[in-house]
C-alpha atoms as a PDB file:
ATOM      1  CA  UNK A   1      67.619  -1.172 -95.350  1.00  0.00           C
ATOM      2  CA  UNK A   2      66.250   1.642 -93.211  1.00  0.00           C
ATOM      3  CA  UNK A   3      64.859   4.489 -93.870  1.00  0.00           C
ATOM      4  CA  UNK A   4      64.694   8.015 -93.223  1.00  0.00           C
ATOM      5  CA  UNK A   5      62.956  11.503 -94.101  1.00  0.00           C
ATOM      6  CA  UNK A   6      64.263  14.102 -96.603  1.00  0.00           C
ATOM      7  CA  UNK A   7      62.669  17.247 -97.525  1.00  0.00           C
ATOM      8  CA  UNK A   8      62.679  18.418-101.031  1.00  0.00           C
ATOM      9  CA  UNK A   9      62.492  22.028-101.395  1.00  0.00           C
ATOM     10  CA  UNK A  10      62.527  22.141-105.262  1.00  0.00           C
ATOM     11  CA  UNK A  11      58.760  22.633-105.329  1.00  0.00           C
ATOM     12  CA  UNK A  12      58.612  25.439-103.931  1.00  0.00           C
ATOM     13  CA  UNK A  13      59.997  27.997-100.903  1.00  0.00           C
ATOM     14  CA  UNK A  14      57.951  25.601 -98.635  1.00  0.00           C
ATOM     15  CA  UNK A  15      59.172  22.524-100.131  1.00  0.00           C
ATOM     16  CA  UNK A  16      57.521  19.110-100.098  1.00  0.00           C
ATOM     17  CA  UNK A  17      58.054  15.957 -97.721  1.00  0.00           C
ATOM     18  CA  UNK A  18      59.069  12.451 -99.183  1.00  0.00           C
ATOM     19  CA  UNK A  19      60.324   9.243 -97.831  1.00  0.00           C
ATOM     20  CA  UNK A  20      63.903   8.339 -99.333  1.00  0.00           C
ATOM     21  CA  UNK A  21      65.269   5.212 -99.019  1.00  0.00           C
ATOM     22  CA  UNK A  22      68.641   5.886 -96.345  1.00  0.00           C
ATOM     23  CA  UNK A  23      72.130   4.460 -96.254  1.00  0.00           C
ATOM     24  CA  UNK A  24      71.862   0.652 -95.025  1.00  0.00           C
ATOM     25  CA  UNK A  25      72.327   0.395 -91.611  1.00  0.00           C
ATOM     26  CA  UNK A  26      75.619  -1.636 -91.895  1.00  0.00           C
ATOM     27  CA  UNK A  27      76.902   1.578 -93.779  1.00  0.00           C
ATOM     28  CA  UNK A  28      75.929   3.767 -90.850  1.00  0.00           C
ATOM     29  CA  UNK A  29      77.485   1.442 -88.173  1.00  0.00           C
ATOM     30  CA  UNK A  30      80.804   1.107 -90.415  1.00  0.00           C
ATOM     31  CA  UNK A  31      80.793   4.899 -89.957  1.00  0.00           C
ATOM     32  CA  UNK A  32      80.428   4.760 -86.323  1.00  0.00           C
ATOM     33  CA  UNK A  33      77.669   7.373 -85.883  1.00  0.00           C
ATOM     34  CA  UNK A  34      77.115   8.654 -82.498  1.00  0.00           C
ATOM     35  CA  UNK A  35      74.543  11.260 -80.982  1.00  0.00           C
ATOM     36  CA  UNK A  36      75.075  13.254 -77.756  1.00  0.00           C
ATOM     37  CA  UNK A  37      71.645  14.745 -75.473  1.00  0.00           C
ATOM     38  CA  UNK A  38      70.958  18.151 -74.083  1.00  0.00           C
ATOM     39  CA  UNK A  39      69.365  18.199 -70.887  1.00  0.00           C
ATOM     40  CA  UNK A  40      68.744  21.191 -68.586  1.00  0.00           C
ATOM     41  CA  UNK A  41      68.057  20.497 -65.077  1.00  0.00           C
ATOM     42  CA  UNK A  42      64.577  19.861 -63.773  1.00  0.00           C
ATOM     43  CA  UNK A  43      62.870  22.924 -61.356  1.00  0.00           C
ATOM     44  CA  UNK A  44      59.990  20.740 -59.530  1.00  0.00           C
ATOM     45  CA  UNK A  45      59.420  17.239 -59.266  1.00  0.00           C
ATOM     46  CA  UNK A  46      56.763  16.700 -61.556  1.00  0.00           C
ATOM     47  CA  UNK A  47      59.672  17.686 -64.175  1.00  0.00           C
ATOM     48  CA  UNK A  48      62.352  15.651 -62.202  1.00  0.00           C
ATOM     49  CA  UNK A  49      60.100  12.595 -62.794  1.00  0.00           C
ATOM     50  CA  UNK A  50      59.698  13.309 -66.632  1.00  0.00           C
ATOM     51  CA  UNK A  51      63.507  13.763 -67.092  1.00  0.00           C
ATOM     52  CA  UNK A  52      64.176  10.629 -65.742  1.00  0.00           C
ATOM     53  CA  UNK A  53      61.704   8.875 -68.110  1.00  0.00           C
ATOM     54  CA  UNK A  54      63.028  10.925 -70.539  1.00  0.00           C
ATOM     55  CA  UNK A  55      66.892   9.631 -69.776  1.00  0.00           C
ATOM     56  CA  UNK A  56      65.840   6.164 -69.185  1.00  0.00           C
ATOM     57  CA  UNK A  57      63.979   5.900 -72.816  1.00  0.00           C
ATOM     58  CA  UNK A  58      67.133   7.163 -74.466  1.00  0.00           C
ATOM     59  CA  UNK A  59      69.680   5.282 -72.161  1.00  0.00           C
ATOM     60  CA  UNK A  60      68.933   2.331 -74.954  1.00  0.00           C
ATOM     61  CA  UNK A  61      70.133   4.117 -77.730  1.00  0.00           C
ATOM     62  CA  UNK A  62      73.977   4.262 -76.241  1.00  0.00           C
ATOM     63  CA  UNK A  63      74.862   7.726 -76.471  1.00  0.00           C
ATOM     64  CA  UNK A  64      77.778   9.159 -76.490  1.00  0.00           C
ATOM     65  CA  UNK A  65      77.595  11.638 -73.868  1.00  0.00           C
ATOM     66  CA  UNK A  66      74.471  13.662 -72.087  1.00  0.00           C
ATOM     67  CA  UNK A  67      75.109  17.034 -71.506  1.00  0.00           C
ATOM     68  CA  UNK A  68      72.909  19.391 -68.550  1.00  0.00           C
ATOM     69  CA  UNK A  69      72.981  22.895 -68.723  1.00  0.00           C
ATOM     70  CA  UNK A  70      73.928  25.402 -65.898  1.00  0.00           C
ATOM     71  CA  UNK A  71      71.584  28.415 -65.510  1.00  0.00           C
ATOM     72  CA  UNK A  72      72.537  31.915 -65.720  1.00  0.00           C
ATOM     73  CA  UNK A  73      75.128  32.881 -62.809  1.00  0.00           C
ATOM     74  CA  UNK A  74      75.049  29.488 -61.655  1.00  0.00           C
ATOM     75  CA  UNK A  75      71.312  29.639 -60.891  1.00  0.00           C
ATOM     76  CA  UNK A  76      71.105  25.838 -61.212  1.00  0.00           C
ATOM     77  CA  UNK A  77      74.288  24.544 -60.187  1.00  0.00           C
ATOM     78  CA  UNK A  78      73.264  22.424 -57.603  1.00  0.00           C
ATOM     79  CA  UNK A  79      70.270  20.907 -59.454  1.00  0.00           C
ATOM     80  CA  UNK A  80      72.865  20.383 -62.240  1.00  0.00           C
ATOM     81  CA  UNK A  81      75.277  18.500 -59.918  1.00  0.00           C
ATOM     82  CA  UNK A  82      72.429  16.471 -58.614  1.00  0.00           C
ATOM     83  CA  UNK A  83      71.761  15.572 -61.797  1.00  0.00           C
ATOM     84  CA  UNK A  84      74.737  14.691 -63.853  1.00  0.00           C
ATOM     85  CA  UNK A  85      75.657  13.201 -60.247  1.00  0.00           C
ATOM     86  CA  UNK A  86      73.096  11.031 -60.325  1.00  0.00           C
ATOM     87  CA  UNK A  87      73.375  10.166 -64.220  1.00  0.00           C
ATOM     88  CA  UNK A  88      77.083   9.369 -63.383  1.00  0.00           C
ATOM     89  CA  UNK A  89      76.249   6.754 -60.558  1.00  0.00           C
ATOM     90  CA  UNK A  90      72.841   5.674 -61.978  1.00  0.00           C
ATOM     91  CA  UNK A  91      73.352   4.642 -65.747  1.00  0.00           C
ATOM     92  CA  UNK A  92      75.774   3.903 -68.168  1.00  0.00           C
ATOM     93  CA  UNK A  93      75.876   7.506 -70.186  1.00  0.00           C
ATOM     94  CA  UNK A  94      78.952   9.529 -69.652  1.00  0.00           C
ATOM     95  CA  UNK A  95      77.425  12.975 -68.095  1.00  0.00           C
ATOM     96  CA  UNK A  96      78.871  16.466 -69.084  1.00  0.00           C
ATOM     97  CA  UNK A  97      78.541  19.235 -66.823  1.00  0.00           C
ATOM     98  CA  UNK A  98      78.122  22.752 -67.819  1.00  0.00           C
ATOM     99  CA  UNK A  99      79.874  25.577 -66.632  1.00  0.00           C
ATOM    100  CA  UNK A 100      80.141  29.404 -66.865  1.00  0.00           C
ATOM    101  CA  UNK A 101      82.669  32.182 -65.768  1.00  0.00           C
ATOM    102  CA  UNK A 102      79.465  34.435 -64.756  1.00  0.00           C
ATOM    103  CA  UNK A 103      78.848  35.762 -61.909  1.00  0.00           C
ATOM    104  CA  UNK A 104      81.102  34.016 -59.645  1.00  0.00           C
ATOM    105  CA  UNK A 105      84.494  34.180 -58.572  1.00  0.00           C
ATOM    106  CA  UNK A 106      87.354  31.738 -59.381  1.00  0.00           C
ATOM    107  CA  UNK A 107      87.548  30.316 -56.108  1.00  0.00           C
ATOM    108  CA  UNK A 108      83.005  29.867 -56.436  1.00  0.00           C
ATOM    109  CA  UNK A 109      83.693  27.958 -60.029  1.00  0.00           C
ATOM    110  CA  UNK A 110      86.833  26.252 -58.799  1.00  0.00           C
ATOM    111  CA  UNK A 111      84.183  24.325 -55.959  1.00  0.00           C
ATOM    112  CA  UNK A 112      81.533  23.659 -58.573  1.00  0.00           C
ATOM    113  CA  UNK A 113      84.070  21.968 -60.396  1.00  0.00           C
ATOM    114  CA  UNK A 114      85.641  20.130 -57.592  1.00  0.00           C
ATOM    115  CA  UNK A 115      82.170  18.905 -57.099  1.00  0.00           C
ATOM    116  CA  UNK A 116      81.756  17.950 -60.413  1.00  0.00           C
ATOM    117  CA  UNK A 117      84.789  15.811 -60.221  1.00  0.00           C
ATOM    118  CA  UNK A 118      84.276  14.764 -56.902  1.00  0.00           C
ATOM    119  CA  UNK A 119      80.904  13.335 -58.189  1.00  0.00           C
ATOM    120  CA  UNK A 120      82.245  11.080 -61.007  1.00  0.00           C
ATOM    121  CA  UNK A 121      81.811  13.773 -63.904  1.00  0.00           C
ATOM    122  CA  UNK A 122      84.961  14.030 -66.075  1.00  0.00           C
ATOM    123  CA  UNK A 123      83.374  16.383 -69.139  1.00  0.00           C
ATOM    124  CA  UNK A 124      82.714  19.943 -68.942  1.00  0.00           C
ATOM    125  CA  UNK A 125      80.902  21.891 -71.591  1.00  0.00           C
ATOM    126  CA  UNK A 126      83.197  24.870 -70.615  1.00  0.00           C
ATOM    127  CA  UNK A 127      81.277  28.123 -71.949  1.00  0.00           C
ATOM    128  CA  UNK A 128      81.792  32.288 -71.142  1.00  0.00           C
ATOM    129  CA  UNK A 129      77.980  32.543 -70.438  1.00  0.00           C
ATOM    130  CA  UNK A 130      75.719  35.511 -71.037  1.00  0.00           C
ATOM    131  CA  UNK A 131      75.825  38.437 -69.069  1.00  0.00           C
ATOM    132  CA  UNK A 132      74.093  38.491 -65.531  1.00  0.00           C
ATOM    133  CA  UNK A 133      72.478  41.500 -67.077  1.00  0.00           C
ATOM    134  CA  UNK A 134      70.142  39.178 -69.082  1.00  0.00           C
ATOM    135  CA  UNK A 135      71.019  37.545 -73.015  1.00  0.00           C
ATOM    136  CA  UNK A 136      71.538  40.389 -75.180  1.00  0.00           C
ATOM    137  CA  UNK A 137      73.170  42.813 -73.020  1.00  0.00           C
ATOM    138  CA  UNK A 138      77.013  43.783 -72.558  1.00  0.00           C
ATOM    139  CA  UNK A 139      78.759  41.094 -71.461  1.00  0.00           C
ATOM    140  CA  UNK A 140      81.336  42.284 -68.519  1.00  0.00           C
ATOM    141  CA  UNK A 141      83.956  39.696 -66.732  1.00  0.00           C
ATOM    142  CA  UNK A 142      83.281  39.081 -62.812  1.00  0.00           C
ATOM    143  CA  UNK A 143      85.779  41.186 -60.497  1.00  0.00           C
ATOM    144  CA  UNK A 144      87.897  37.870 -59.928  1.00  0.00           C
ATOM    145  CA  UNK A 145      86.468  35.652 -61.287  1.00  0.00           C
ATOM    146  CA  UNK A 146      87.349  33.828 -64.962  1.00  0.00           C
ATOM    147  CA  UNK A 147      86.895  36.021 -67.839  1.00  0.00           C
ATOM    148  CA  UNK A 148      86.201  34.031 -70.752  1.00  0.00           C
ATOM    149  CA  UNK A 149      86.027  30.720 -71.443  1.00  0.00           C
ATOM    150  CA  UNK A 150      89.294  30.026 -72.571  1.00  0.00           C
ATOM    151  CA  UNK A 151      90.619  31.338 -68.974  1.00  0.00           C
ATOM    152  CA  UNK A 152      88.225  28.753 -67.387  1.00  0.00           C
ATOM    153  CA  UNK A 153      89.328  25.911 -69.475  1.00  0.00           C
ATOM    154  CA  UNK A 154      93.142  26.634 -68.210  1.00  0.00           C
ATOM    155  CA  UNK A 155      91.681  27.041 -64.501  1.00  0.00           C
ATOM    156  CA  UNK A 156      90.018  23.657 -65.176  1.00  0.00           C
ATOM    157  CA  UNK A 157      93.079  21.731 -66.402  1.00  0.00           C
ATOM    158  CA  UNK A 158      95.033  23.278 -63.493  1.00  0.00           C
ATOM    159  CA  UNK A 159      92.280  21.317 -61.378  1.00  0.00           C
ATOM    160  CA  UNK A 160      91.636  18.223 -62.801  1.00  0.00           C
ATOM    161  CA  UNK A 161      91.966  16.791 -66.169  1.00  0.00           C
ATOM    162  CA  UNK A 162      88.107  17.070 -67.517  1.00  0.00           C
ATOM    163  CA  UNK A 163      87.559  16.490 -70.893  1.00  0.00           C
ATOM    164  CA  UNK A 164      86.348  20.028 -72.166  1.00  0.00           C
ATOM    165  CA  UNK A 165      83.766  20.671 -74.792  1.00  0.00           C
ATOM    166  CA  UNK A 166      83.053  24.324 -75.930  1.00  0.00           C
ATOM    167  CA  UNK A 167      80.536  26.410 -77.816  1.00  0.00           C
ATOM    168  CA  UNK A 168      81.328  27.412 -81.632  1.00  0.00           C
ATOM    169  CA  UNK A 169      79.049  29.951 -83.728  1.00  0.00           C
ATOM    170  CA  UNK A 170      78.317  28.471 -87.138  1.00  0.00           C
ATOM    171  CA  UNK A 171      77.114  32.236 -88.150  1.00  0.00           C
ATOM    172  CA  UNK A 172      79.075  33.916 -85.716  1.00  0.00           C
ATOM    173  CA  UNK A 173      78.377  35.096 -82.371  1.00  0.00           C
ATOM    174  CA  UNK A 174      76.178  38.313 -82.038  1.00  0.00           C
ATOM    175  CA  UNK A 175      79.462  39.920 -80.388  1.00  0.00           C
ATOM    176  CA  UNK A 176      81.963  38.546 -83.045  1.00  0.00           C
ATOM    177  CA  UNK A 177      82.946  41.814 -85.403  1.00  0.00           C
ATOM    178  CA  UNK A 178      84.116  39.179 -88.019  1.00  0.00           C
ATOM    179  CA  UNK A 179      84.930  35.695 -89.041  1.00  0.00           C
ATOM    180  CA  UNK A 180      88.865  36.092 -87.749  1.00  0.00           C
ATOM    181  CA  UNK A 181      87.376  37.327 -84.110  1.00  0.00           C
ATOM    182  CA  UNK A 182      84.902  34.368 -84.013  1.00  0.00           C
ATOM    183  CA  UNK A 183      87.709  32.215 -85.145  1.00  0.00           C
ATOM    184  CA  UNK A 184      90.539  33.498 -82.764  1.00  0.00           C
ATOM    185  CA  UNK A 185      88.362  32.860 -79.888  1.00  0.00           C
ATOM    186  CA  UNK A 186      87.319  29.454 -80.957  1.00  0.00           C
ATOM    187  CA  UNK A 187      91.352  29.118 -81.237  1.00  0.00           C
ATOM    188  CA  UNK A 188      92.228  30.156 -77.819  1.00  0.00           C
ATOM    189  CA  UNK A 189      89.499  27.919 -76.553  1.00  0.00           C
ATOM    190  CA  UNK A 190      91.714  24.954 -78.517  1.00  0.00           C
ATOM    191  CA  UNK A 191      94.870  26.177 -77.102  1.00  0.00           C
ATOM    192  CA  UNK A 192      93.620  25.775 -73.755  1.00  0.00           C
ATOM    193  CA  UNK A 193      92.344  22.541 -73.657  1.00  0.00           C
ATOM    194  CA  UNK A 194      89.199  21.940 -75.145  1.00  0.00           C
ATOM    195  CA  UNK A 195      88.949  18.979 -77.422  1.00  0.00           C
ATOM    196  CA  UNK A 196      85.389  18.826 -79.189  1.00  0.00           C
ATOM    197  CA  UNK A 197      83.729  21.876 -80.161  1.00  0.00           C
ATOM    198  CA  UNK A 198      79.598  21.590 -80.157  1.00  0.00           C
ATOM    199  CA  UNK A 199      77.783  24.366 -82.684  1.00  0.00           C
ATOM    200  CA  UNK A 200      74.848  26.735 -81.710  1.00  0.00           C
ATOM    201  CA  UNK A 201      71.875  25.554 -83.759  1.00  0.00           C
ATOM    202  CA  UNK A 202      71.027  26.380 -87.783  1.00  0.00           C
ATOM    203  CA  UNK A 203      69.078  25.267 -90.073  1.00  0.00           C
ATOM    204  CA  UNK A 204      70.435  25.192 -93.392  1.00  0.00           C
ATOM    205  CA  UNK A 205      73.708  22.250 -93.850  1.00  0.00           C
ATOM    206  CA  UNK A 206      75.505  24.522 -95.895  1.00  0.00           C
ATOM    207  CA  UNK A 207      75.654  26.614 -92.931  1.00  0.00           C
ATOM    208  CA  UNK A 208      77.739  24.211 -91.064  1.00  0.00           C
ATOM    209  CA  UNK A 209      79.604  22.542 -93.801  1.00  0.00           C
ATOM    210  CA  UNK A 210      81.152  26.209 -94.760  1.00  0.00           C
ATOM    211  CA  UNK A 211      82.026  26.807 -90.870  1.00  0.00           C
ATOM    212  CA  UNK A 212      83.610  23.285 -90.974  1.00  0.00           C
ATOM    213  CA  UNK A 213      85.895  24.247 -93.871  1.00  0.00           C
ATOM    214  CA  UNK A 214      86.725  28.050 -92.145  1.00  0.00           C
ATOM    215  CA  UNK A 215      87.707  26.203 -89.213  1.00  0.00           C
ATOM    216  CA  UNK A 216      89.799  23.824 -90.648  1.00  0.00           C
ATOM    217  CA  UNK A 217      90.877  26.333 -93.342  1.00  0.00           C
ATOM    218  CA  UNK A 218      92.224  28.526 -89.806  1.00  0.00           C
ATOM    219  CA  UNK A 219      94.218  25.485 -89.042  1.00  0.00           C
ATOM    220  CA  UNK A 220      92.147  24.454 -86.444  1.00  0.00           C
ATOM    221  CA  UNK A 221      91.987  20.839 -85.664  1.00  0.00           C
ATOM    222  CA  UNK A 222      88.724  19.881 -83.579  1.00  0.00           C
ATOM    223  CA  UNK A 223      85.877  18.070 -84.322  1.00  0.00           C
ATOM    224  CA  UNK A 224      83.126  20.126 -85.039  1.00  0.00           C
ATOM    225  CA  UNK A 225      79.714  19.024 -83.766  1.00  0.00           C
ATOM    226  CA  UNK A 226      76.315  20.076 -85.239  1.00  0.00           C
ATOM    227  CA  UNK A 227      74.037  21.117 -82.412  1.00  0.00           C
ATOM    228  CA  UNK A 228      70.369  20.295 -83.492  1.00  0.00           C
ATOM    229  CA  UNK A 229      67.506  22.050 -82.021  1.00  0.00           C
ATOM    230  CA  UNK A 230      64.224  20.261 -81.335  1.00  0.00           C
ATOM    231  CA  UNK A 231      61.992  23.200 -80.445  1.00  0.00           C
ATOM    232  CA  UNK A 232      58.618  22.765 -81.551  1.00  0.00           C
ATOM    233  CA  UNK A 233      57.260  25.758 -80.228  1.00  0.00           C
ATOM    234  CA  UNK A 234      58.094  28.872 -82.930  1.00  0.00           C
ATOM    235  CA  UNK A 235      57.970  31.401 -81.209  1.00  0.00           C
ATOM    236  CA  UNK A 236      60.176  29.783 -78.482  1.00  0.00           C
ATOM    237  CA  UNK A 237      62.699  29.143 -81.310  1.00  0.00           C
ATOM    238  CA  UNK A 238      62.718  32.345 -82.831  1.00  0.00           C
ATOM    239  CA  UNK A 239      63.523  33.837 -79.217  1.00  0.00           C
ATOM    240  CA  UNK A 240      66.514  31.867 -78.808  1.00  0.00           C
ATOM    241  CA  UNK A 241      67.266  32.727 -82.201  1.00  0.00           C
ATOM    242  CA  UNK A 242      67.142  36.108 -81.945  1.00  0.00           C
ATOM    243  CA  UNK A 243      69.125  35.815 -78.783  1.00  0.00           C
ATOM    244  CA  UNK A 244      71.894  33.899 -80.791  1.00  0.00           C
ATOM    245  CA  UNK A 245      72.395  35.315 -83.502  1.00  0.00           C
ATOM    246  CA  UNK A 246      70.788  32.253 -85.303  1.00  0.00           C
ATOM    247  CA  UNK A 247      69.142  33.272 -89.006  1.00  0.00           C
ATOM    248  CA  UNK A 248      65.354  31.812 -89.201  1.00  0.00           C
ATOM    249  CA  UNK A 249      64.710  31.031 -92.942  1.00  0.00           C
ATOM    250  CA  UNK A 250      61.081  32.012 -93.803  1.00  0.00           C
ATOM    251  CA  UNK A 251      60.523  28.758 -95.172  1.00  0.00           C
ATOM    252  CA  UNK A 252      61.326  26.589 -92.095  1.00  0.00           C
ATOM    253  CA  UNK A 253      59.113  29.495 -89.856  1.00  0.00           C
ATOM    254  CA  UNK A 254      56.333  28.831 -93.025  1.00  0.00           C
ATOM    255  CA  UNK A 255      55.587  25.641 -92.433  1.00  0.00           C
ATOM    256  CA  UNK A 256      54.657  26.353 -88.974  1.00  0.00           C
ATOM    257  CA  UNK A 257      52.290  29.325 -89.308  1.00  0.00           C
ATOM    258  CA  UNK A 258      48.653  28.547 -88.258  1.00  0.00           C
ATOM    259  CA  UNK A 259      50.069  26.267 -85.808  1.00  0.00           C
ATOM    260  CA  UNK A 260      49.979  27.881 -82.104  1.00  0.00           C
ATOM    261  CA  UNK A 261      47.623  25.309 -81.028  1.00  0.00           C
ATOM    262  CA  UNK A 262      48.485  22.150 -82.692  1.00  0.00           C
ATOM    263  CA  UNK A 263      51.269  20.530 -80.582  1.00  0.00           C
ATOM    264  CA  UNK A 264      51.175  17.209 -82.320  1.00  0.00           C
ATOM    265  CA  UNK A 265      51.829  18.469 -85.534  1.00  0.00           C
ATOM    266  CA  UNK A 266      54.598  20.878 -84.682  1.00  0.00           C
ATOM    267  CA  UNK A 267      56.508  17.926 -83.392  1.00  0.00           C
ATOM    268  CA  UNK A 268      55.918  15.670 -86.507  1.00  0.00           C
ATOM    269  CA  UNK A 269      57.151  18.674 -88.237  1.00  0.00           C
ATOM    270  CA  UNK A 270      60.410  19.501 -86.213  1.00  0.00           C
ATOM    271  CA  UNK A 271      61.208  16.033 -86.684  1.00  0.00           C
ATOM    272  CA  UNK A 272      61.100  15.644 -90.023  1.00  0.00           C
ATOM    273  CA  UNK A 273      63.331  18.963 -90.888  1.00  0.00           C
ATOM    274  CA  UNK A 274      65.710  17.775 -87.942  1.00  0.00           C
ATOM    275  CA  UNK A 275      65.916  14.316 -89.781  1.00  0.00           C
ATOM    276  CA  UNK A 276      66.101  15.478 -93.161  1.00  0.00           C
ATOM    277  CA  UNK A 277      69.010  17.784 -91.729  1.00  0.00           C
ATOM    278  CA  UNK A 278      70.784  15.507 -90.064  1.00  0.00           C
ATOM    279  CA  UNK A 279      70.416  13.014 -93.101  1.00  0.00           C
ATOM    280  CA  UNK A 280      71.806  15.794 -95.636  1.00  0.00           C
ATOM    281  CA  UNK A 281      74.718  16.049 -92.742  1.00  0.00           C
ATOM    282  CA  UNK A 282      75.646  12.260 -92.429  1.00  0.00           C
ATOM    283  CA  UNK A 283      75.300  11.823 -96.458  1.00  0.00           C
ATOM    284  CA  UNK A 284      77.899  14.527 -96.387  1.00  0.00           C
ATOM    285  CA  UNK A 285      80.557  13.244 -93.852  1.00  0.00           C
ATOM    286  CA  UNK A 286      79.090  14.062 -90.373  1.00  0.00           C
ATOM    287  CA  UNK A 287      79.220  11.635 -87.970  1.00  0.00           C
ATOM    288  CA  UNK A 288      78.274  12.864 -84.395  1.00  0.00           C
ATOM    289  CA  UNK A 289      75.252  15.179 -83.878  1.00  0.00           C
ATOM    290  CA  UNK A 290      74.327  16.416 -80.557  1.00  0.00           C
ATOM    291  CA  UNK A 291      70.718  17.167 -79.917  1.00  0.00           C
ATOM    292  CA  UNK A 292      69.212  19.983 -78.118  1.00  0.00           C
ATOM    293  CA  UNK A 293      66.172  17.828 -76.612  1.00  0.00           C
ATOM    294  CA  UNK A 294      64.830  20.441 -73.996  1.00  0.00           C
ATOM    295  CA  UNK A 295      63.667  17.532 -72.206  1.00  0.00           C
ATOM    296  CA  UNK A 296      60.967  16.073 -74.804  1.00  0.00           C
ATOM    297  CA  UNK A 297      61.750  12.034 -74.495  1.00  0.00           C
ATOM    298  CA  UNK A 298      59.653  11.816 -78.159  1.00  0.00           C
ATOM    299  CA  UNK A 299      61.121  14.233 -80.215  1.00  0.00           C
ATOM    300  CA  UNK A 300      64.700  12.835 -79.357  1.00  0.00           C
ATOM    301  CA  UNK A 301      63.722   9.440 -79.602  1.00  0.00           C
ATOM    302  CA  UNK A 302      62.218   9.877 -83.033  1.00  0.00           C
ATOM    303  CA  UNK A 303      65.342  11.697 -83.968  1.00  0.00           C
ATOM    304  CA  UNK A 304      67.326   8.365 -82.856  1.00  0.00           C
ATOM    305  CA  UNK A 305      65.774   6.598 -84.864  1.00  0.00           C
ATOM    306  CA  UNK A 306      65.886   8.528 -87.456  1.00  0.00           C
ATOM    307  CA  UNK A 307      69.115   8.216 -87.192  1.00  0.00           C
ATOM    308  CA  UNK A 308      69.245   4.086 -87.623  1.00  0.00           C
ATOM    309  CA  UNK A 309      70.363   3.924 -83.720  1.00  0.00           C
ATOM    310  CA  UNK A 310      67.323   2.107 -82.377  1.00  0.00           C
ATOM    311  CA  UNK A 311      68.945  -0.920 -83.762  1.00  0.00           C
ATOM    312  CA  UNK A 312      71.659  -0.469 -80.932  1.00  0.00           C
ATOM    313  CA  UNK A 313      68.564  -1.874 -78.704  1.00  0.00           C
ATOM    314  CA  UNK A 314      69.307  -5.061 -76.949  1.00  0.00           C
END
């Protein structure tokens, strides 16, 4: 048997921690559980040197896929073709490559994806981006360029055929009116070519579980992939949140206050809710989780193994 954490919040709006005894492993493997990592790109080679480490520790744990973000306007595409480039050629994790319509023409995305391909990368995370105006503000397409992501996806399959993974909005995007926008978008998307759908972060299961059902309720047929945050830092998470559209419960932000300068235990915390969520998630069907790791080797190692897949070690 393994084990992992649960949180119990009948106690109280702050709930209390316990160890559960988990699912035996041979359960878990039956189910074929896989995980997929987040990376963004390193700036300086002090952080270049910590990503690899960071890659290299979670290499062992056989994920499905890595994933690298691309900055804002392509800000970072050529650190993020060095880097799924060298993933691709250097280990034995299928790299993903993000891409955006911002800020570029078609022809300027058509060579980032050429390079992509021409590199050994055969997934895109295909997404619309946020406006070059900065997160928050009125999105407006680029004068010739690919409006939303659905229009890059069909410029991508005209190129190559990439495996394409999108974005999906378990609470809606900030600029969906209503659930039949959010879901007519994540449609189109499907029309076009994208196969696997990975969410924005949450923190309640429910939350996903109900977008699950609207989706397939829509008659939408893609699997639907919880994104898990591992930000320790709250009022880093709250920022992206806000930026998202994501809903902080005052119970998860609770357990943090008094915190600012107390790294350790911010980590132990964040993974311990990220287990018990993901826990809650496989106990109720999920199989594949893909984990925002913003580069921290021991937060997404712990979450591994929370997740019974440190007995894939050789």
């Amino acid at each position: 048997m393994t084990e992992h954490i649960a949180l119990s919040r009948a106690a109280g709006p702050m709930g209390t921690i316990a160890r559960v005894a988990a699912d035996p492993l041979e359960k878990r493997e039956a189910r074929d559980l896989t995980v997929s990592f987040e990376f963004f790109p390193p700036k300086t080679k002090k952080m270049e040197k910590a990503l690899w480490s960071t890659i290299s520790s979670l290499e062992a744990f056989s994920p499905d896929f890595v994933s690298v973000t691309y900055g804002a306007g392509g800000s970072t595409k050529h650190r993020t073709l060095g880097t799924v480039a060298r993933i691709t050629n250097e280990t034995n994790i299928p790299a993903a490559a993000h891409l955006t319509c911002v800020d570029a023409t078609k022809e300027e995305v058509n060579a980032v994806a050429n390079g992509f391909w021409d590199a050994g990368v055969r997934h895109i995370v295909a997404l619309r981006g946020d406006s070059p105006d900065g997160i928050g503000q009125a999105y407006t397409p680029t004068p010739g360029g690919y409006g939303y992501a659905d229009d890059l996806i069909k410029g991508l399959k005209k190129l190559h055929d990439f495996e394409i993974s999108v974005s999906a909005y378990p609470e809606r995007h900030p600029e969906s009116g209503n659930w039949n926008v959010e879901l007519d978008n994540l449609r189109r998307k499907v029309d076009a070519g994208a196969t696997r759908a990975i969410t924005q972060f949450f923190f309640d299961a429910d939350t996903f579980l109900k977008f699950q059902d609207r989706v397939a309720d829509a008659g939408i047929d893609i699997p639907i992939v919880p994104g898990i945050m591992l930000q320790p830092n709250m009022n880093g998470l709250k920022r992206m949140a806000d930026m998202c559209g994501v809903a902080v419960p005052s119970w998860y932000s609770d357990l943090f206050t008094g915190l600012d300068g107390d790294e350790k235990t911010r980590e132990m915390l964040t993974a311990t809710l990220s287990g018990e969520l993901t826990s809650e998630l496989y106990d109720r069907g999920v199989s594949h989780f893909h984990l925002y790791t913003l580069n921290r080797a021991e937060l997404a190692s712990a979450m591994a193994r929370i997740l019974g897949l440190h007995h894939r070690r050789a």
